[in-house]
Protein backbone atom coordinates (compact mmCIF):
# COMPACT_ATOMS: atom_id res chain seq x y z
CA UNK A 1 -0.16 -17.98 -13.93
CA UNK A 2 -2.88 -16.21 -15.36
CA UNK A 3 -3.61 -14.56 -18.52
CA UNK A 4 -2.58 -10.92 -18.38
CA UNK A 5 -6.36 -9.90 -19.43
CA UNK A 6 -7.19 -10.36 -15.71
CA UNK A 7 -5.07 -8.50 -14.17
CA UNK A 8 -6.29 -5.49 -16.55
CA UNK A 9 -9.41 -6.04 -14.24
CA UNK A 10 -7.93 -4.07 -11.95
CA UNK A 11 -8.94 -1.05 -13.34
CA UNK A 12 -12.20 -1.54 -13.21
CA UNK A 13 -12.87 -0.28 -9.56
CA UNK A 14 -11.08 2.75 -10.33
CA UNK A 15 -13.43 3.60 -13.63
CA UNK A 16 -16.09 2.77 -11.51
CA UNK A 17 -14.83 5.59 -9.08
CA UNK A 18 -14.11 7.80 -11.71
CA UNK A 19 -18.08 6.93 -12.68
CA UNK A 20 -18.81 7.72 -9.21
CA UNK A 21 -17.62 11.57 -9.76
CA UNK A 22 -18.79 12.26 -13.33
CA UNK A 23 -22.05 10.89 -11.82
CA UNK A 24 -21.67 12.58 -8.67
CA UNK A 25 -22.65 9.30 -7.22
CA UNK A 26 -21.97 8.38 -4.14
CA UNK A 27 -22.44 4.85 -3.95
CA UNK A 28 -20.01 4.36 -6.63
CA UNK A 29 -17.36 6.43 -4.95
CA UNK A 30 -18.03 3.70 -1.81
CA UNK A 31 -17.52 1.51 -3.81
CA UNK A 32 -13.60 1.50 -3.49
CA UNK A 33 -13.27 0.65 0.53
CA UNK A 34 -16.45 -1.89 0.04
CA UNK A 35 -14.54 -3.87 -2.00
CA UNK A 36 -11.50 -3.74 -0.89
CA UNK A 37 -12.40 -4.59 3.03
CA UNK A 38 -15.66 -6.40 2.61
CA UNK A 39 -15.42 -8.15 -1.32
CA UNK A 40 -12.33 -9.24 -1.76
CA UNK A 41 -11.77 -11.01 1.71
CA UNK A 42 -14.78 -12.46 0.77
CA UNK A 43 -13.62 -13.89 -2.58
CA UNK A 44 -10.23 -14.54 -1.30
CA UNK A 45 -12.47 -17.26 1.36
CA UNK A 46 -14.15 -18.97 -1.20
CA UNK A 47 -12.19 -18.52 -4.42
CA UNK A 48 -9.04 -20.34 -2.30
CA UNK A 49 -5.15 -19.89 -2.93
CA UNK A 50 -3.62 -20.83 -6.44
CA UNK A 51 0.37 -22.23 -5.92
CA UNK A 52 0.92 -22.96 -9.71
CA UNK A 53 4.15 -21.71 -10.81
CA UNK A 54 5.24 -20.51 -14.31
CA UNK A 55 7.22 -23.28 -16.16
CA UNK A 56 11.18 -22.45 -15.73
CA UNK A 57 11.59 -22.86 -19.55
CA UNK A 58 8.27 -20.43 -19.79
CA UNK A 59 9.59 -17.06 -17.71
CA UNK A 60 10.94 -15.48 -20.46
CA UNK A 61 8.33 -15.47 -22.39
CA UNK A 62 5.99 -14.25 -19.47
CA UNK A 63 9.46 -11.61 -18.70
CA UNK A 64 9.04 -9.98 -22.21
CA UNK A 65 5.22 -10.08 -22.59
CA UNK A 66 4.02 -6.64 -23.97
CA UNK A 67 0.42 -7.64 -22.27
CA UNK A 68 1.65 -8.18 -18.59
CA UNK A 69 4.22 -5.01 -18.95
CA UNK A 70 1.19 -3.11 -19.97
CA UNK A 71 -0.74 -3.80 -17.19
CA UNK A 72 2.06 -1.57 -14.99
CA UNK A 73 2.63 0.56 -17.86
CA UNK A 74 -0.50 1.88 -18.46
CA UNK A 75 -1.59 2.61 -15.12
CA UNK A 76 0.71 5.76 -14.90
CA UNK A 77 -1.00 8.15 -17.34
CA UNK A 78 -4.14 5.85 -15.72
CA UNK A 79 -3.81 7.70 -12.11
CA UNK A 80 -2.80 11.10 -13.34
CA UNK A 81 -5.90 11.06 -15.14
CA UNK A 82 -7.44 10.25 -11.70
CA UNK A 83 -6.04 12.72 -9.49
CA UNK A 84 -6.56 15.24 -12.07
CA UNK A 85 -10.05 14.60 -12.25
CA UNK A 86 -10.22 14.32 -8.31
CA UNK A 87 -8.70 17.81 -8.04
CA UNK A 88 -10.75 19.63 -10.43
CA UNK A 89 -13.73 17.67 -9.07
CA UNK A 90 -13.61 18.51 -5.38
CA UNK A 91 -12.16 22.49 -5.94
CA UNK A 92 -16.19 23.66 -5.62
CA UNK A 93 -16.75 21.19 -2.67
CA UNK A 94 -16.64 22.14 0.84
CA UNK A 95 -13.99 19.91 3.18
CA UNK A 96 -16.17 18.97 5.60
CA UNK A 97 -18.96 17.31 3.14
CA UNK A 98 -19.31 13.46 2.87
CA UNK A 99 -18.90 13.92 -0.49
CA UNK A 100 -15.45 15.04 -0.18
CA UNK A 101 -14.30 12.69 2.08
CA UNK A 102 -15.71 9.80 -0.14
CA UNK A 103 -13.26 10.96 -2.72
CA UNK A 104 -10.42 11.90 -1.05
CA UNK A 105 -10.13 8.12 1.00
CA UNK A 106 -11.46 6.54 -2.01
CA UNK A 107 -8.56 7.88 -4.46
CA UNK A 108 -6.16 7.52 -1.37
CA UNK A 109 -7.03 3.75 -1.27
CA UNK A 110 -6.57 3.53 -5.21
CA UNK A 111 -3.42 5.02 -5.34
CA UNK A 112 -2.25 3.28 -2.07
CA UNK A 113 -3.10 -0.54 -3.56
CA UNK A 114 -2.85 -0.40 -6.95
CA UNK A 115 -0.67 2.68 -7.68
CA UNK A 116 1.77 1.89 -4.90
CA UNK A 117 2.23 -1.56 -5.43
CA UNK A 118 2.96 -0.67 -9.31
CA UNK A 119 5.46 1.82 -8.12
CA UNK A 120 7.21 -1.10 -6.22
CA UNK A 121 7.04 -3.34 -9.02
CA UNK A 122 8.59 -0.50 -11.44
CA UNK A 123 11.41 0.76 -9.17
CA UNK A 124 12.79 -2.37 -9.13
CA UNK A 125 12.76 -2.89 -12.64
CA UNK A 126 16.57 -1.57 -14.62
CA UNK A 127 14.94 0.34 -17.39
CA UNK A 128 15.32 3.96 -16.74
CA UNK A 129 11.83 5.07 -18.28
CA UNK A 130 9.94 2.16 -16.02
CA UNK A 131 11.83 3.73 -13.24
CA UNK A 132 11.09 7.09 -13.80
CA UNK A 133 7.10 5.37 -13.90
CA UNK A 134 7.77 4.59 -10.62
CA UNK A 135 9.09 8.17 -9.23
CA UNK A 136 6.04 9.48 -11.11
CA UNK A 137 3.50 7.32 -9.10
CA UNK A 138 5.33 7.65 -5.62
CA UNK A 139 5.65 11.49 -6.39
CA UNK A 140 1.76 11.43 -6.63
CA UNK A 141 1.47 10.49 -3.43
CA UNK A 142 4.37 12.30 -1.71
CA UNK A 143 6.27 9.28 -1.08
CA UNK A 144 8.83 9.13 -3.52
CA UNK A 145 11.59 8.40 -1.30
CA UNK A 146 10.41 4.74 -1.13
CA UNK A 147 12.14 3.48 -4.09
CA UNK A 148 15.25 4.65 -2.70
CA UNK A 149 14.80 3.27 0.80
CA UNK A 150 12.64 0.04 -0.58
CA UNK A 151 15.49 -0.76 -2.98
CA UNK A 152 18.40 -0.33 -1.53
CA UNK A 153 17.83 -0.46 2.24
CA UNK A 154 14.53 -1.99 2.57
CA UNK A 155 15.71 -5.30 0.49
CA UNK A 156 19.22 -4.92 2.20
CA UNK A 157 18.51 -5.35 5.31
CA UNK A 158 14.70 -7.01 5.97
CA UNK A 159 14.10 -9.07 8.78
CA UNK A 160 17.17 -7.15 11.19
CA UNK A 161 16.97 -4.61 13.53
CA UNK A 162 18.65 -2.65 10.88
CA UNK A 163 15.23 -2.49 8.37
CA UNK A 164 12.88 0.51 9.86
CA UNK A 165 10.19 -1.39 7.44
CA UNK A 166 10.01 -4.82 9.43
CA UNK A 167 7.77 -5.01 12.09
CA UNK A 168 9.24 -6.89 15.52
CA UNK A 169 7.62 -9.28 17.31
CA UNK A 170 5.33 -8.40 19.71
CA UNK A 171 4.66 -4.68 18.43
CA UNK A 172 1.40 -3.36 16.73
CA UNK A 173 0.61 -1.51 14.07
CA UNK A 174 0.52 1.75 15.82
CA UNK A 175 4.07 1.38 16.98
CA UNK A 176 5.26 0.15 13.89
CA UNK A 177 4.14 3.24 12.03
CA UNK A 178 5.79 5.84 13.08
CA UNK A 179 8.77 3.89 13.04
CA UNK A 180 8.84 2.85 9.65
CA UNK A 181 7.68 6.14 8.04
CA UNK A 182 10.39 8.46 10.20
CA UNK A 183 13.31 5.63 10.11
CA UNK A 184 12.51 4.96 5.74
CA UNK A 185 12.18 8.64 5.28
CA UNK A 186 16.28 9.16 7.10
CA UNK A 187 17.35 5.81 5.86
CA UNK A 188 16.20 7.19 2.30
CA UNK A 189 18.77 10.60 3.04
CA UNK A 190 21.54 8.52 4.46
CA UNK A 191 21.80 5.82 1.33
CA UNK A 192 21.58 9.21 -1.36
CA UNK A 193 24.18 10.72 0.85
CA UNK A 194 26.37 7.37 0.20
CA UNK A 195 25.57 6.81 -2.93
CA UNK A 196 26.44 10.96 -3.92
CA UNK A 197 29.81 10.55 -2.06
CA UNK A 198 30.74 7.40 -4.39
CA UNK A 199 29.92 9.32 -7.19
CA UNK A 200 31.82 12.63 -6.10
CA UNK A 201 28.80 14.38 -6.62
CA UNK A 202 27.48 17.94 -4.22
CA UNK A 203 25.06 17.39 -1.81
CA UNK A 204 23.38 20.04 -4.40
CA UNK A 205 23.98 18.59 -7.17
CA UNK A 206 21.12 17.56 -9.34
CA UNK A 207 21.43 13.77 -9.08
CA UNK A 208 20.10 14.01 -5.10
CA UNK A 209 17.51 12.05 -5.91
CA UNK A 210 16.37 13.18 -2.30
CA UNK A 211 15.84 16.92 -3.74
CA UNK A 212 14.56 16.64 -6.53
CA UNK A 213 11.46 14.38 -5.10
CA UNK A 214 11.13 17.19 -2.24
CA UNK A 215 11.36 19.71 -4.69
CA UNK A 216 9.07 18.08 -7.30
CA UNK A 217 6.32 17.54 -4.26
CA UNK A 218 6.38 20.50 -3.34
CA UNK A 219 6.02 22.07 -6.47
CA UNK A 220 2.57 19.73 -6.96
CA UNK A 221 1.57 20.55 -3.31
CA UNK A 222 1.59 24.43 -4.52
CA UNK A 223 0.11 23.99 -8.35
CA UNK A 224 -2.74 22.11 -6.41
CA UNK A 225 -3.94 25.16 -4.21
CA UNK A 226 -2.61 27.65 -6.68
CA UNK A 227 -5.37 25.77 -8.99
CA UNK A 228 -7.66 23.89 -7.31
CA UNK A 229 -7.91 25.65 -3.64
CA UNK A 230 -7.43 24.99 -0.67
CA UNK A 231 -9.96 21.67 -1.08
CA UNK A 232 -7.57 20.71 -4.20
CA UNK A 233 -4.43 21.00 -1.51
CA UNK A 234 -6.30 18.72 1.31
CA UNK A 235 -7.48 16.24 -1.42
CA UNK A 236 -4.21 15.91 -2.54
CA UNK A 237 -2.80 15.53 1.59
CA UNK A 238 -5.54 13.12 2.67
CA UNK A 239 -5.31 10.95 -0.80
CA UNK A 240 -1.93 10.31 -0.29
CA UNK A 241 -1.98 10.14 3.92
CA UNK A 242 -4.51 6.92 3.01
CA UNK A 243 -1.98 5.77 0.07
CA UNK A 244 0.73 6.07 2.98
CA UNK A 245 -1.28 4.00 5.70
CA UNK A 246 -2.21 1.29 3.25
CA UNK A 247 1.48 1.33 1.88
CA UNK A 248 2.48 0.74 5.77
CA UNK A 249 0.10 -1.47 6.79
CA UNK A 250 1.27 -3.82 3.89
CA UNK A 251 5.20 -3.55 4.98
CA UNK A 252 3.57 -3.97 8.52
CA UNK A 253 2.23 -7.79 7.68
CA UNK A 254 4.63 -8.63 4.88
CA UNK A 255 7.38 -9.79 7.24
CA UNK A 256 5.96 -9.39 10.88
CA UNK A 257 8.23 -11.08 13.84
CA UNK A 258 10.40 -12.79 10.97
CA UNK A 259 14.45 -12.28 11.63
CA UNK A 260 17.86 -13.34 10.01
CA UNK A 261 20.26 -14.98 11.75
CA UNK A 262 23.90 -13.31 12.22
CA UNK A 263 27.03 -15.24 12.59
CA UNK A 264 29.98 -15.40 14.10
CA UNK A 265 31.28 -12.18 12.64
CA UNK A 266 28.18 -10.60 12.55
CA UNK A 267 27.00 -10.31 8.87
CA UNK A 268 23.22 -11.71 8.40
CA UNK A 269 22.44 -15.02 6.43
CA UNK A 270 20.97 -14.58 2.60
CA UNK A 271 17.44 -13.57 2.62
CA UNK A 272 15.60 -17.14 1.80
CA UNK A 273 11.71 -17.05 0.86
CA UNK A 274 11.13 -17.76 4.49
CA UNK A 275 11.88 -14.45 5.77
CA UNK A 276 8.60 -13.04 4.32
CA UNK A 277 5.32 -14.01 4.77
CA UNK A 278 3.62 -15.67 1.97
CA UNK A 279 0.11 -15.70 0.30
CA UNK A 280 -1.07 -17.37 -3.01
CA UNK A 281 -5.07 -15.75 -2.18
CA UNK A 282 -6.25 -15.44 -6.20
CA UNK A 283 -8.30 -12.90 -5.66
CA UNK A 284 -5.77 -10.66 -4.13
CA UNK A 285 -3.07 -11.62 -5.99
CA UNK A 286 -5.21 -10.42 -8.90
CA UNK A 287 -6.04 -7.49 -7.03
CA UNK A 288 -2.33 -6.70 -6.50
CA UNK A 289 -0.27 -8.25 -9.33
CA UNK A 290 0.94 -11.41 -6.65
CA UNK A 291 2.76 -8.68 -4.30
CA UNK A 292 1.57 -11.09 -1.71
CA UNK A 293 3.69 -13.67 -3.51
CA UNK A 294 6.20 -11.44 -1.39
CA UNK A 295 8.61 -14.55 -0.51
CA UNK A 296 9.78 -14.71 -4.06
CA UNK A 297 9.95 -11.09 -4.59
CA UNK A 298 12.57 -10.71 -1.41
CA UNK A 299 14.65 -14.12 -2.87
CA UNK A 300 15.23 -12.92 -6.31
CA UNK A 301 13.74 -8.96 -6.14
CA UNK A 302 14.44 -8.82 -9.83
CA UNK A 303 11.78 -11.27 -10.76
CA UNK A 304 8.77 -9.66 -12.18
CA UNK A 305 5.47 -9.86 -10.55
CA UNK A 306 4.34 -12.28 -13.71
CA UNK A 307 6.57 -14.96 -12.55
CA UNK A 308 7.01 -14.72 -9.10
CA UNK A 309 6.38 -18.31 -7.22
CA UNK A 310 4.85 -20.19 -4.29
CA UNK A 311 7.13 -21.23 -2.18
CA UNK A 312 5.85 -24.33 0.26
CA UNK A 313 8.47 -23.77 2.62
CA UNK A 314 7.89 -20.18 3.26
CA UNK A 315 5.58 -19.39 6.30
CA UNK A 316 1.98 -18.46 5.11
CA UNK A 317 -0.56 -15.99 5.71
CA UNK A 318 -3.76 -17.56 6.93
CA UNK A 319 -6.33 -15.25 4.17
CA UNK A 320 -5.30 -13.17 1.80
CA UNK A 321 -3.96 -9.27 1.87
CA UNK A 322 -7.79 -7.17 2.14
CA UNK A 323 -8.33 -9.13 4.95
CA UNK A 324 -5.03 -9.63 7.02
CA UNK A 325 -4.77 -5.64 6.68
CA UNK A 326 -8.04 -5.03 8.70
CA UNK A 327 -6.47 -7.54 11.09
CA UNK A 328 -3.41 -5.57 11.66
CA UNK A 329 -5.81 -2.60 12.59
CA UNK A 330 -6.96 -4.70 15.89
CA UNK A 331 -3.66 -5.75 17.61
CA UNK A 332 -5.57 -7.99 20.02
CA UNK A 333 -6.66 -9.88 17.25
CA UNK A 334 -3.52 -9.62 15.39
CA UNK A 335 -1.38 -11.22 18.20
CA UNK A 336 -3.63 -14.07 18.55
CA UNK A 337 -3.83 -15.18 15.27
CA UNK A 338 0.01 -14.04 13.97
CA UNK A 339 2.10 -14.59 17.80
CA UNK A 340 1.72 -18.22 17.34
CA UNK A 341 2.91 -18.86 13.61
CA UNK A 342 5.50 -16.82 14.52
CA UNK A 343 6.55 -18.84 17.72
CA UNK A 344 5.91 -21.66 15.44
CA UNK A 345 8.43 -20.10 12.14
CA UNK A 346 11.37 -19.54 14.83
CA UNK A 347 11.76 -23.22 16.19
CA UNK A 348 12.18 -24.48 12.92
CA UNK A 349 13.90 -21.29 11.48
CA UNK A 350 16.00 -20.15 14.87
């Protein structure tokens, strides 16, 4: 696994962005998509996939690590900075320049890879104060009921009909979308609901986590005109509509066509690593602290994203994230590349 140092390097595309609008330089603020859909796909190809694992007798020590905890840690006060600077940046900009556009799909892209995927890491972690990290992130991009619906309904039920975040066989991207964000956003109400009734608690009551996220959104949705304007409002709407789309277009790859088998009385088998699909690409498992080590993470969901491993059996993406994600844009091109692994997964798996 490797040292924790590089996986600090993903902050520097962000300072460069952040460069980009001290600067007011727009080649900087490019930067962002350029290497996420050109550079890294790129590197992935030629740098190659790494399938080391951690030592057994070594996770702890990775577990406890101050340096790889920082790395999520530190990015929360990280993309607060960010937006902050984004909002107070773009309130004298008009909404129809380039300029503001650049920034608002650039920070959306940010916050959708990095601050996103650190969310999902953190929301699955026990602590309360890493979990409230989490919130904080997903609030920021007016998705906070993921870590409700990703923990408890997402991990629950992958690969059935019963999961509005796994795509089916067959269906593209564009289908899959408004699926997953509608059927997440009411599976998030129905599991609060549940979990308020087993605690005897009001639909009102404080602990809806549900209300408090709508009510906390809201509340940034209104400080952002109140302050910034009407461009601080649609910064704030388009940064975290891109955060979204990347967020989906992930969940959209990360277990397409897979399923679990029922039996006789109708419960599904154990989620094994090869109900996911896999990818040990370095560069984007640097770029996105191994989430698309994503077999692991669905075996044992508890296992931090330090010591996740490579599992041989599991069925594997043929590049890395950047560049299956533009693939999943082209459903043509999707379904000839994906339709026949798939085929290929469910006569050994089916």
């Amino acid at each position: 696994m490797p040292h924790f140092g590089w996986y600090f390097l993903t902050y520097l595309i962000p300072l460069v962005f952040i460069a980009g609008m001290i600067t007011e330089n727009l080649v900087l603020i490019w930067l962002v998509p350029v290497w996420m859909f050109i550079l890294t796909p790129l590197l992935d190809h030629f740098r190659g996939v790494a399938t080391g694992n951690v030592e057994p007798e070594q996770e702890n020590n990775y577990t406890r690590s101050i340096g790889y905890n920082a790395v999520v840690w530190l990015w929360v006060p990280f993309q607060t900075l960010l937006l902050l600077l984004g909002l107070i940046h773009v309130s004298d900009l008009p909404i129809a320049s380039l300029h503001f556009l650049a920034l608002a799909i650039s920070a959306g892209l940010i916050t959708g890879a990095i601050g996103i995927t650190w969310a999902h890491e953190l929301c699955h972690r026990t602590n309360k104060i890493e979990r409230a990290f989490a919130e904080i992130l997903l609030c920021q991009v007016l998705y906070a009921h993921f870590a409700i619906e990703h923990v408890y309904g997402h991990h629950r039920n992958v690969a059935t009909p019963l999961d509005p975040a796994t795509s089916r066989y067959g269906q593209s991207f564009y289908r899959f979308l408004p699926q997953t964000v509608l059927g997440s956003f009411l599976s998030a109400w129905q599991i609060e609901n549940r979990q308020l009734e087993k605690k005897r608690k009001s639909f009102f009551s404080f602990e809806n986590r549900m209300l408090r996220y709508m009510a906390i959104q809201t509340l940034m949705l209104v400080v952002s005109f109140l302050l910034f304007g009407v461009s601080g409002l649609v910064f704030l709407i388009i940064q975290s509509i891109i955060a979204v789309l990347l967020l989906e277009l992930i969940n959209y790859l990360e277990h397409y066509g897979l399923v679990r088998q029922q039996n006789s009385e109708g419960r599904y088998e154990r989620v094994q690593p090869w109900h996911s699909w896999n990818s040990s690409n370095i560069i984007s498992n640097l770029s996105l602290i191994n989430l698309a080590r994503h077999s692991d993470h669905h075996f044992i969901a508890s296992r931090p994203y330090q010591i996740l491993r490579h599992f041989d059996e599991a069925p594997q993406l043929p590049s890395g994230y950047s560049a299956m994600l533009m693939l999943a844009l082209c459903p043509p091109l999707w379904f000839r590349i994906m339709n026949p692994r798939v085929k290929a997964w469910r006569q050994i798996y089916l």
